[in-house]
C-alpha atoms as a PDB file:
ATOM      1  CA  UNK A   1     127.351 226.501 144.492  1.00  0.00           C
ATOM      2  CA  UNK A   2     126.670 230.062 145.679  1.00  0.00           C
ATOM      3  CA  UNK A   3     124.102 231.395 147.839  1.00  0.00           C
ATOM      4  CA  UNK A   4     124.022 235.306 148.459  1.00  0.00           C
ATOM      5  CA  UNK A   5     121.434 236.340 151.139  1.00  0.00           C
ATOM      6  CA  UNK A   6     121.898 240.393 151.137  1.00  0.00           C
ATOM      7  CA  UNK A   7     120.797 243.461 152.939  1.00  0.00           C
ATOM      8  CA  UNK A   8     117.499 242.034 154.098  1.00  0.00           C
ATOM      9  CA  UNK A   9     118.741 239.522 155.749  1.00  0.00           C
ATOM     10  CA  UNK A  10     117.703 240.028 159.974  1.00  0.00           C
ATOM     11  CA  UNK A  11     121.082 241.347 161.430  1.00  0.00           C
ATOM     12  CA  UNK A  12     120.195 241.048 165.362  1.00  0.00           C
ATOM     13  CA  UNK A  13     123.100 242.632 167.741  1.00  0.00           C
ATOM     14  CA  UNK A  14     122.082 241.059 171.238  1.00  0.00           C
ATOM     15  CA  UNK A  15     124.309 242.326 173.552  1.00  0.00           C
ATOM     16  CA  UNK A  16     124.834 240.434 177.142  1.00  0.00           C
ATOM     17  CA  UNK A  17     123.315 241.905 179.966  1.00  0.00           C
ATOM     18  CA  UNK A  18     126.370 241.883 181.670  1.00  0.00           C
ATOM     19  CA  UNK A  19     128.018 243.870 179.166  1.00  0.00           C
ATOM     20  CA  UNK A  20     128.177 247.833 178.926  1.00  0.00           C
ATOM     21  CA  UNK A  21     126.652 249.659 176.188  1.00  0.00           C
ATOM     22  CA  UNK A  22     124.518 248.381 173.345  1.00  0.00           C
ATOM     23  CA  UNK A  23     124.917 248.028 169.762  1.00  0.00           C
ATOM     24  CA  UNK A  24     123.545 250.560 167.365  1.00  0.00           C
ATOM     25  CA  UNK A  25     122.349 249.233 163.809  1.00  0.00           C
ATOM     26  CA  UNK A  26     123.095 252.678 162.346  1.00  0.00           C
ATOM     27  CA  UNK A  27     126.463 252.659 163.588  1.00  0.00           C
ATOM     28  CA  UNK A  28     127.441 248.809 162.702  1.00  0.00           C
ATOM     29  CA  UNK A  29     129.151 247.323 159.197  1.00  0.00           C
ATOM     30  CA  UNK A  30     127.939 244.815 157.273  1.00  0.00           C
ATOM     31  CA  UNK A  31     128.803 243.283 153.927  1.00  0.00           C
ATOM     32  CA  UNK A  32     126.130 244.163 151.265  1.00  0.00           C
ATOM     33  CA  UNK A  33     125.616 240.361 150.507  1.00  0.00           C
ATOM     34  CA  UNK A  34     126.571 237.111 152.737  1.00  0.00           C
ATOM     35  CA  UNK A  35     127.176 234.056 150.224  1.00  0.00           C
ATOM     36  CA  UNK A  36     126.883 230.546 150.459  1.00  0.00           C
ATOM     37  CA  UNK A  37     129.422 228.850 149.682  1.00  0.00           C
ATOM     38  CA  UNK A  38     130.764 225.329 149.019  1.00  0.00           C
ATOM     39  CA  UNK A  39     134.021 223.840 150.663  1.00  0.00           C
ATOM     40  CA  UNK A  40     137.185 222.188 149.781  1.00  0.00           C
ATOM     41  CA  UNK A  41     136.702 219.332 152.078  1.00  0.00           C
ATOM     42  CA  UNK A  42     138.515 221.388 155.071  1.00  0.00           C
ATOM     43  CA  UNK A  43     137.695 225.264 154.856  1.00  0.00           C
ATOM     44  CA  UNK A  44     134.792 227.160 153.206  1.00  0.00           C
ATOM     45  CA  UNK A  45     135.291 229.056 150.150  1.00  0.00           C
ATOM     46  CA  UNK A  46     136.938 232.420 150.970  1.00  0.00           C
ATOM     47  CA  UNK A  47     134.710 233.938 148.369  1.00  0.00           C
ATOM     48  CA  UNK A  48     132.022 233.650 151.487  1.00  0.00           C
ATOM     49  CA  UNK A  49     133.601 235.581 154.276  1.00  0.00           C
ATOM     50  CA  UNK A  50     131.558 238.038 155.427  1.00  0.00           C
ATOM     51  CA  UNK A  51     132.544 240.696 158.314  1.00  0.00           C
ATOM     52  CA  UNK A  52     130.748 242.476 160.537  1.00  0.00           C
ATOM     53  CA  UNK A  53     131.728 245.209 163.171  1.00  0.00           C
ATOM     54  CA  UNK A  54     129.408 245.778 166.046  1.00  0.00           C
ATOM     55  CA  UNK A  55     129.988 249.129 167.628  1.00  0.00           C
ATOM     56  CA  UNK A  56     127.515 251.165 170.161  1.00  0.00           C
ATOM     57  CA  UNK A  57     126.336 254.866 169.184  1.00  0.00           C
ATOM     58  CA  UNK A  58     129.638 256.731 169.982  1.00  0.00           C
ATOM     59  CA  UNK A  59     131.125 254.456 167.445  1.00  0.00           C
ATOM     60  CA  UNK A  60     132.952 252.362 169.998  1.00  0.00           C
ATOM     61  CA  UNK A  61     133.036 248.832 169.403  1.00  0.00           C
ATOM     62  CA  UNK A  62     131.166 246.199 170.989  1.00  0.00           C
ATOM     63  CA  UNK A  63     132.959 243.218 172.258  1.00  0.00           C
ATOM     64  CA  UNK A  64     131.018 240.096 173.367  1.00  0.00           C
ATOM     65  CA  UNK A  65     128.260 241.307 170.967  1.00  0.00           C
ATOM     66  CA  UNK A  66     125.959 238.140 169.741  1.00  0.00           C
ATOM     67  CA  UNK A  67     125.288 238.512 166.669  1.00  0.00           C
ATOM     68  CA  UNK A  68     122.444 236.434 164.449  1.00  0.00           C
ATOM     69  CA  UNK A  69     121.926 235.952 160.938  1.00  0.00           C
ATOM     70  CA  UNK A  70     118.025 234.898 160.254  1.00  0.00           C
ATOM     71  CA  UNK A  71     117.866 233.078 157.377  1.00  0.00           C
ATOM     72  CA  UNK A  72     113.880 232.395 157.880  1.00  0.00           C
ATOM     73  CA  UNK A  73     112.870 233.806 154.731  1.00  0.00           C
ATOM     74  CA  UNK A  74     115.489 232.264 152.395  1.00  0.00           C
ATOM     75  CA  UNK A  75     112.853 229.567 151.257  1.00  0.00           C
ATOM     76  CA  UNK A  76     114.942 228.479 148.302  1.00  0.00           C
ATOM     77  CA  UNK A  77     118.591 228.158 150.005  1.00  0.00           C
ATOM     78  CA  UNK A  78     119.756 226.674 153.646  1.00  0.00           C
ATOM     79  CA  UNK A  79     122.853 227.042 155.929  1.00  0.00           C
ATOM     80  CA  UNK A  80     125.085 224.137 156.105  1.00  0.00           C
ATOM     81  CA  UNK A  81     125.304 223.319 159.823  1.00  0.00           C
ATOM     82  CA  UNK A  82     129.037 222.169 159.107  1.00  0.00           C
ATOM     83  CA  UNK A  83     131.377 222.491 161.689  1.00  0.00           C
ATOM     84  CA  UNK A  84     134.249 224.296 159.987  1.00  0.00           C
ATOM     85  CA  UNK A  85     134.078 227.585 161.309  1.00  0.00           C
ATOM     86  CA  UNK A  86     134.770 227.133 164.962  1.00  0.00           C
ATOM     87  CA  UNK A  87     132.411 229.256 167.189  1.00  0.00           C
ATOM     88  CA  UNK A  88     129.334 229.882 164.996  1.00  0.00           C
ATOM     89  CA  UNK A  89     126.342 228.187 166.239  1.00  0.00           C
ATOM     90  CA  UNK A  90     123.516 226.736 163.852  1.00  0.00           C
ATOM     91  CA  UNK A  91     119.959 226.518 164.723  1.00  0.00           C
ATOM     92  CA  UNK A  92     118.137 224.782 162.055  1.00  0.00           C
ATOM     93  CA  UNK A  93     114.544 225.070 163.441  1.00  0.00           C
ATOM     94  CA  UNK A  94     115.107 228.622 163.129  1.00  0.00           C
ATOM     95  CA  UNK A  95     117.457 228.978 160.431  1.00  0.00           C
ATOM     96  CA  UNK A  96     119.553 231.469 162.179  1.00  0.00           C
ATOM     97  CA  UNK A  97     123.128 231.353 162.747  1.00  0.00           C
ATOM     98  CA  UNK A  98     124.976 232.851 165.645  1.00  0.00           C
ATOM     99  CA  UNK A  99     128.704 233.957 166.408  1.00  0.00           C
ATOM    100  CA  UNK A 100     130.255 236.169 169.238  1.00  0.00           C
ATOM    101  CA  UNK A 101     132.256 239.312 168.388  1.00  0.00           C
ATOM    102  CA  UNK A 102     135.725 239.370 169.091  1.00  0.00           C
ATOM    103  CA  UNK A 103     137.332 242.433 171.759  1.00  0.00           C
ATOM    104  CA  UNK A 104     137.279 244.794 168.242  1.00  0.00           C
ATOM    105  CA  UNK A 105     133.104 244.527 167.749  1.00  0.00           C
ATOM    106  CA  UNK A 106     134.295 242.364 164.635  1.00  0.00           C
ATOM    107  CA  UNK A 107     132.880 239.106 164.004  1.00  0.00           C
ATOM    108  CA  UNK A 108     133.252 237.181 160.903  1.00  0.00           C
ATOM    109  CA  UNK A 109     131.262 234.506 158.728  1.00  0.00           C
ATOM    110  CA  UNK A 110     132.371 231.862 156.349  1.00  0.00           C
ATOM    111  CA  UNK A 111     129.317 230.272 155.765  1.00  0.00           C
ATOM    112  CA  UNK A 112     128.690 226.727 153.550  1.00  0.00           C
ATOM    113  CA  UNK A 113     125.284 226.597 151.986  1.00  0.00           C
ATOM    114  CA  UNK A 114     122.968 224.241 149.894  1.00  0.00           C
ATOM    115  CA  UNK A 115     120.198 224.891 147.614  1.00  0.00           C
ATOM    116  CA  UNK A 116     116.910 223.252 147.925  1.00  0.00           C
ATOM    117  CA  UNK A 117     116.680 222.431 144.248  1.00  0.00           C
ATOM    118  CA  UNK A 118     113.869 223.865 142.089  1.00  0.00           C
ATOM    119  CA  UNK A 119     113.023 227.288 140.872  1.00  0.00           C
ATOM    120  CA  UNK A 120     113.973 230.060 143.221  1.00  0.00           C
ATOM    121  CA  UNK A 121     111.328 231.698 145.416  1.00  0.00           C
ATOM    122  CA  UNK A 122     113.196 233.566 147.786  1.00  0.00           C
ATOM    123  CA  UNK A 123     112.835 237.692 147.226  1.00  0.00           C
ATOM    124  CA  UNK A 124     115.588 239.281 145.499  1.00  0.00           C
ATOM    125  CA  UNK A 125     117.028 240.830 148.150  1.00  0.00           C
ATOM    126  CA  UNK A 126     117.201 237.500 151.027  1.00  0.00           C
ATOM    127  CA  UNK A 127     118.939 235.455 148.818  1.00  0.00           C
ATOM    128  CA  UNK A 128     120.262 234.427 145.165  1.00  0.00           C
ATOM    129  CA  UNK A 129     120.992 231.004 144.805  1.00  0.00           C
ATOM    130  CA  UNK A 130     123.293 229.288 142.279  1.00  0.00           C
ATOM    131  CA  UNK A 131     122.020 225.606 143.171  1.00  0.00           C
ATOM    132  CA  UNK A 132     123.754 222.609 142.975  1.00  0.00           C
ATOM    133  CA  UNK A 133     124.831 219.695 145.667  1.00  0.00           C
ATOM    134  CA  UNK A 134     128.171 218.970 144.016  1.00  0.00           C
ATOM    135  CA  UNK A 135     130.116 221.992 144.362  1.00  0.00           C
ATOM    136  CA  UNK A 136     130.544 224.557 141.706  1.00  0.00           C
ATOM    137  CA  UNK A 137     130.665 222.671 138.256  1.00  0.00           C
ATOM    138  CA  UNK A 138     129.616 222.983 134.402  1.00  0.00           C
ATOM    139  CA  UNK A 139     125.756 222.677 135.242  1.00  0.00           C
ATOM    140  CA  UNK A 140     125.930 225.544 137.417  1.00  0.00           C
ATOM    141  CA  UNK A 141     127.917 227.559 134.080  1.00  0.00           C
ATOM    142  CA  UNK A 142     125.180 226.310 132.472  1.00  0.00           C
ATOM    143  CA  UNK A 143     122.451 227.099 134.644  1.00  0.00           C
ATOM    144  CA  UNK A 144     124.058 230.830 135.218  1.00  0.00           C
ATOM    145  CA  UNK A 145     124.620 231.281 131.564  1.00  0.00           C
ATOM    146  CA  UNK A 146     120.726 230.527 131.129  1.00  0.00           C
ATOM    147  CA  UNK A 147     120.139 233.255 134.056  1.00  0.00           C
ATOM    148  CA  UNK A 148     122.695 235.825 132.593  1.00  0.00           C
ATOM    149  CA  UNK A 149     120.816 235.946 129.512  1.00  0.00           C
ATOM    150  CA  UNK A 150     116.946 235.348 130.877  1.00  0.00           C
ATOM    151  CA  UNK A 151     114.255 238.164 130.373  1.00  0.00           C
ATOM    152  CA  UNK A 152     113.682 238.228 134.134  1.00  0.00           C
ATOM    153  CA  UNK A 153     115.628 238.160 136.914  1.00  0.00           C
ATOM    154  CA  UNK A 154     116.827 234.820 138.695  1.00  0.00           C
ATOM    155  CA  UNK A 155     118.103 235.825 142.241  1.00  0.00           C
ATOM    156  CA  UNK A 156     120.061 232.698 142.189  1.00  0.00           C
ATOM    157  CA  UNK A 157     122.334 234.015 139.858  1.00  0.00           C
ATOM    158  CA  UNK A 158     122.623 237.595 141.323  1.00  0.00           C
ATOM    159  CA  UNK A 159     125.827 237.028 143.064  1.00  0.00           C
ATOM    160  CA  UNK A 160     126.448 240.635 144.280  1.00  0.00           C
ATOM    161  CA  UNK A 161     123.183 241.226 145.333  1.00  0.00           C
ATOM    162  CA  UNK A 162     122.227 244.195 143.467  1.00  0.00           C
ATOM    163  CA  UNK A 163     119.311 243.240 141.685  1.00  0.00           C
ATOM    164  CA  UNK A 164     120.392 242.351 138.401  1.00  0.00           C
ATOM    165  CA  UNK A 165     122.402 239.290 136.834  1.00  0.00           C
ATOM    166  CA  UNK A 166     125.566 241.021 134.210  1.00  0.00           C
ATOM    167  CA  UNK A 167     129.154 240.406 134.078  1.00  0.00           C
ATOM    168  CA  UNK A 168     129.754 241.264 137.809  1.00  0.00           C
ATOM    169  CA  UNK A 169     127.996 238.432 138.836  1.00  0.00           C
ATOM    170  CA  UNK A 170     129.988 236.618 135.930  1.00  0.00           C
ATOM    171  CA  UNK A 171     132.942 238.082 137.325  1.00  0.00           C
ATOM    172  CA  UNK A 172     132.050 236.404 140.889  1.00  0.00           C
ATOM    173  CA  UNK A 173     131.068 232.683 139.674  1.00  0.00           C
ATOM    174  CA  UNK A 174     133.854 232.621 137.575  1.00  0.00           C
ATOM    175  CA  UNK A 175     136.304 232.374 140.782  1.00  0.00           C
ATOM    176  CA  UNK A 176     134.013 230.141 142.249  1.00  0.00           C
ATOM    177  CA  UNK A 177     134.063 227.976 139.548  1.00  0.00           C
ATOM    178  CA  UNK A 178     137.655 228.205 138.453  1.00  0.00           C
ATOM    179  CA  UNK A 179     139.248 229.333 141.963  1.00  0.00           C
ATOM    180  CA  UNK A 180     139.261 225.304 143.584  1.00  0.00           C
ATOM    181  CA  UNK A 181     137.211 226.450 146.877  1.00  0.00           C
ATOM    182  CA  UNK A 182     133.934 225.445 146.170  1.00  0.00           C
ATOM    183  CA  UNK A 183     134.408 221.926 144.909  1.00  0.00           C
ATOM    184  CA  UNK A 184     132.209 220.300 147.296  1.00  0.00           C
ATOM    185  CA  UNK A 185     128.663 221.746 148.927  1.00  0.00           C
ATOM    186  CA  UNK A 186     127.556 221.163 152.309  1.00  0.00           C
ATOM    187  CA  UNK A 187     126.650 217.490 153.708  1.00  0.00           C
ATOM    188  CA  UNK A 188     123.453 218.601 154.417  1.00  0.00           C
ATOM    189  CA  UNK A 189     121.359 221.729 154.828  1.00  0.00           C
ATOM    190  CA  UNK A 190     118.932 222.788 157.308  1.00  0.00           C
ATOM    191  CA  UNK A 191     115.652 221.757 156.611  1.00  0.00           C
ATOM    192  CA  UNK A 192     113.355 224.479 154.493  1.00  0.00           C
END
């Protein structure tokens, strides 16, 4: 199971009022996609890791920088409020998910997802889902085959996030299903 939510997703820099200096969007990083991902029973999937570097206008970073990832309008794919990435916060009412940036500006996601089953109805660009409760398996090669060769898109199966399913996305579900680090999905997702 992979979940990609990509460059629309709602990147919010909320700096503390105690702090100096305020994050500028234009001058942040951020991945072009966030996935998913399942866990081994201990440790998300690396394959999910997504940085982000917080830095002000001058460039400078931005320590102590909250930063949320809104998830609101991923109807067809939820957050795992797991606990195995200590300091992230979940907030399933909202479907946002919150962790502080380290003295560099950098903070850093490894997110476990789950899909809500069904057809996907989230927009291209918030998130593709590869669904499944159990992990990445054969039904998922199965259902991603099916999507690989479909005459219109499936943003479930656009792992990269570019808006189209080919052999990069192939590329990324094969180590997902062959790398051993998304055997298992999360316990339970947030609520849609």
């Amino acid at each position: 199971m992979i979940r990609t939510a990509t460059s629309t997703i709602l990147l919010l820099c909320v700096w503390a009022t105690a702090q100096a200096g305020v994050p500028s969007a234009s001058q942040c990083s951020e991945p072009a996609g966030i996935r998913l991902v399942g866990d081994n029973g201990a440790t998300p999937d690396p394959l999910g890791s997504a940085t982000f570097v917080i830095r002000h206008i001058d460039r400078a970073p931005v320590p102590g920088a909250e930063v949320i990832i809104d998830f609101s309008a991923c109807s067809d794919v939820t957050v795992s409020p797991t606990a195995l990435q200590p300091g992230v916060t979940f907030d399933c009412a909202n479907h946002t998910v919150t962790a502080i940036a380290d003295a560099f500006g950098v903070v850093t996601f490894d997110l476990v997802g789950v899909g809500n089953g069904g057809s996907p109805r989230s927009l291209p660009n918030c998130a593709a889902v590869y669904a499944s409760r159990n992990g990445v398996n054969g039904i998922d090669a199965s259902l991603f085959a099916a999507d690989l060769f479909a005459s219109t898109y499936r943003a479930r199966s656009d792992l990269n996030g570019d808006g189209k399913v080919d052999g990069l996305d192939a590329s990324i579900f094969a180590a997902a299903l062959f790398g051993g680090g998304s055997t298992a999905s999360g316990a339970t997702g947030c609520s849609p």
